[in-house]
Protein backbone atom coordinates (compact mmCIF):
# COMPACT_ATOMS: atom_id res chain seq x y z
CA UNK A 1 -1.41 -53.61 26.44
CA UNK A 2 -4.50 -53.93 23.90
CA UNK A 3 -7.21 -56.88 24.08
CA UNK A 4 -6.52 -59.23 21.65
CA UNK A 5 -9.36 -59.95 19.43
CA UNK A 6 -10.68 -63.16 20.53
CA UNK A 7 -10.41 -62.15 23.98
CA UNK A 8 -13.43 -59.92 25.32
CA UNK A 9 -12.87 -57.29 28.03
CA UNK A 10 -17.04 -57.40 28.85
CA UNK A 11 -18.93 -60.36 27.62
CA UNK A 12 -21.86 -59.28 24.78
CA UNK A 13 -24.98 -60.10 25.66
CA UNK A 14 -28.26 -60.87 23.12
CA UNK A 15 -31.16 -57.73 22.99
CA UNK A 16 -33.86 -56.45 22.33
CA UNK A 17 -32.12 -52.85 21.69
CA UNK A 18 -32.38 -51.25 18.05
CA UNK A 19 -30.27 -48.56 16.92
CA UNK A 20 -29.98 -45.72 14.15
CA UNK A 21 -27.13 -45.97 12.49
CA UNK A 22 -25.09 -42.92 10.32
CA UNK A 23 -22.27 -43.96 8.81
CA UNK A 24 -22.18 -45.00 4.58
CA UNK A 25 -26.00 -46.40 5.01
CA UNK A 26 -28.02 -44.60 7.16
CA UNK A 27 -30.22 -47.41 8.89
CA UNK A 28 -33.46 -46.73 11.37
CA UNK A 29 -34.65 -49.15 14.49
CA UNK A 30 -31.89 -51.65 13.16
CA UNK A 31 -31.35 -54.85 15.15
CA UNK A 32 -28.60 -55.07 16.84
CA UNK A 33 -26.86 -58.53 17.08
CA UNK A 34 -24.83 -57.90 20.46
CA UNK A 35 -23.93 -55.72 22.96
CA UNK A 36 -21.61 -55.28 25.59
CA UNK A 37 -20.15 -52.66 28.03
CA UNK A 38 -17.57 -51.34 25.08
CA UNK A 39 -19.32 -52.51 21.73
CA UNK A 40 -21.50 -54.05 19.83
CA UNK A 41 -22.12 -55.78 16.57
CA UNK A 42 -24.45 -54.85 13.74
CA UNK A 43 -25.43 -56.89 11.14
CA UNK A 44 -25.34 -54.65 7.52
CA UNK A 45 -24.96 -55.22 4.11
CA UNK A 46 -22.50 -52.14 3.74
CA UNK A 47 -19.73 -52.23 6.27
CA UNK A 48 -17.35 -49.38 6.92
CA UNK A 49 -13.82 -49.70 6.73
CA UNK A 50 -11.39 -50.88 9.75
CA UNK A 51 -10.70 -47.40 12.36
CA UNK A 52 -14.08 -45.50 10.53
CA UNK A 53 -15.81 -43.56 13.13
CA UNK A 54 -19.95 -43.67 13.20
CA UNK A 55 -22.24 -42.59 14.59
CA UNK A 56 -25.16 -44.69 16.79
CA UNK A 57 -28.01 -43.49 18.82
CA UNK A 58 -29.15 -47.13 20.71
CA UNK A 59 -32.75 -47.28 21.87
CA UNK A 60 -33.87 -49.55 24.83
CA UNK A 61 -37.27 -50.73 24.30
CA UNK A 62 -37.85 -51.82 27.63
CA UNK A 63 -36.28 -48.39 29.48
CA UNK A 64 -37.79 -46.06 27.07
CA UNK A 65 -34.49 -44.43 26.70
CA UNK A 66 -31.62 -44.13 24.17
CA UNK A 67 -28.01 -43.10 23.91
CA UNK A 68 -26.06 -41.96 21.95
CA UNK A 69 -22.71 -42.76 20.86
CA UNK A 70 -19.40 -42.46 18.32
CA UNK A 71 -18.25 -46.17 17.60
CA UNK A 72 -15.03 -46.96 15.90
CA UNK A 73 -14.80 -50.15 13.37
CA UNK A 74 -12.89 -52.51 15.05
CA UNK A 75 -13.15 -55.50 12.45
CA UNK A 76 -15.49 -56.79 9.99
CA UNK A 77 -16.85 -60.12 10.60
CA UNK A 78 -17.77 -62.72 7.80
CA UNK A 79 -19.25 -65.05 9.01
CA UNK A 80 -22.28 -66.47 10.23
CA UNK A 81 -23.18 -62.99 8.95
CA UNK A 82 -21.46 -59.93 7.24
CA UNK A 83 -21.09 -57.42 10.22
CA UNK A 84 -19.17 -54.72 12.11
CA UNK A 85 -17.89 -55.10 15.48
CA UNK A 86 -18.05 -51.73 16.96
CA UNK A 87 -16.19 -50.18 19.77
CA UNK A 88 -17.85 -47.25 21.83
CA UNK A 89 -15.07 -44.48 21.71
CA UNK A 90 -17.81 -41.46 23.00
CA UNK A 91 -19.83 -42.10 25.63
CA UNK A 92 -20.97 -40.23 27.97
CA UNK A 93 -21.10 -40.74 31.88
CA UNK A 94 -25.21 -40.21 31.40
CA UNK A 95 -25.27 -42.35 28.16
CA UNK A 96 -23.09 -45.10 30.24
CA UNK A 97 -25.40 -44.99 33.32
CA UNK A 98 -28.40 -45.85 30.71
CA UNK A 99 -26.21 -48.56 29.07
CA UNK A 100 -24.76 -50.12 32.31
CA UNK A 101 -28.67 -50.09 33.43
CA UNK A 102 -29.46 -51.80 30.90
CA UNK A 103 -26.89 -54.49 30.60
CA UNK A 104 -27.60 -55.44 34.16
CA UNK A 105 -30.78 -55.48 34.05
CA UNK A 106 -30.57 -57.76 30.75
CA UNK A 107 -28.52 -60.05 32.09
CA UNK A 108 -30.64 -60.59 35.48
CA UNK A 109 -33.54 -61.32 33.09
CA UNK A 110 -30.91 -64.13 31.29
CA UNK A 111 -29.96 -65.99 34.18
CA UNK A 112 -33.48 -67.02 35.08
């Protein structure tokens, strides 16, 4: 049974995590609006169609570390911005130690 699209599996959090992004544009240490467990979304002016497959490498500031990942397109948002919301499909077990990390650690520093 598949997630429905208002209806998160892992809530996104707000960070301080930039990524490089290879897909149509290629962007460098690009803010990323969101992130979560599973995806993320990325503010762009070029967005790549529904099912697309890019590719991400996602730097944490704070760790000194990155991953990297394959994201699928999961739906274009309009609005209060033009984005992507992007769904990890390649991770691996290292890469989702480093995110996991990271996530906790981000939302510790939230709840104060």
């Amino acid at each position: 049974m598949s997630t429905p699209p208002h209806q998160r599996r892992h809530p996104r959090l707000e960070t301080d995590a930039t990524l490089d992004y290879l897909g149509s544009d290629f962007l460098l240490d690009h803010k990323i609006d969101d992130l979560s467990a599973s995806g993320l979304s990325l503010v762009c002016t070029t967005r790549e169609p529904v099912g697309a497959i890019v590719q991400l490498t996602i730097n944490f500031p704070d760790f000194q570390d990155s991953v990297t990942v394959s994201a699928r397109v999961a739906r274009h948002i309009e609005t209060p911005k033009k984005a992507m919301g992007l769904e990890f499909v390649d991770l691996s077990s290292e890469d989702r130690l480093v995110l996991d990390r990271y996530l906790a650690e981000r939302n510790a520093r939230m709840a104060k």
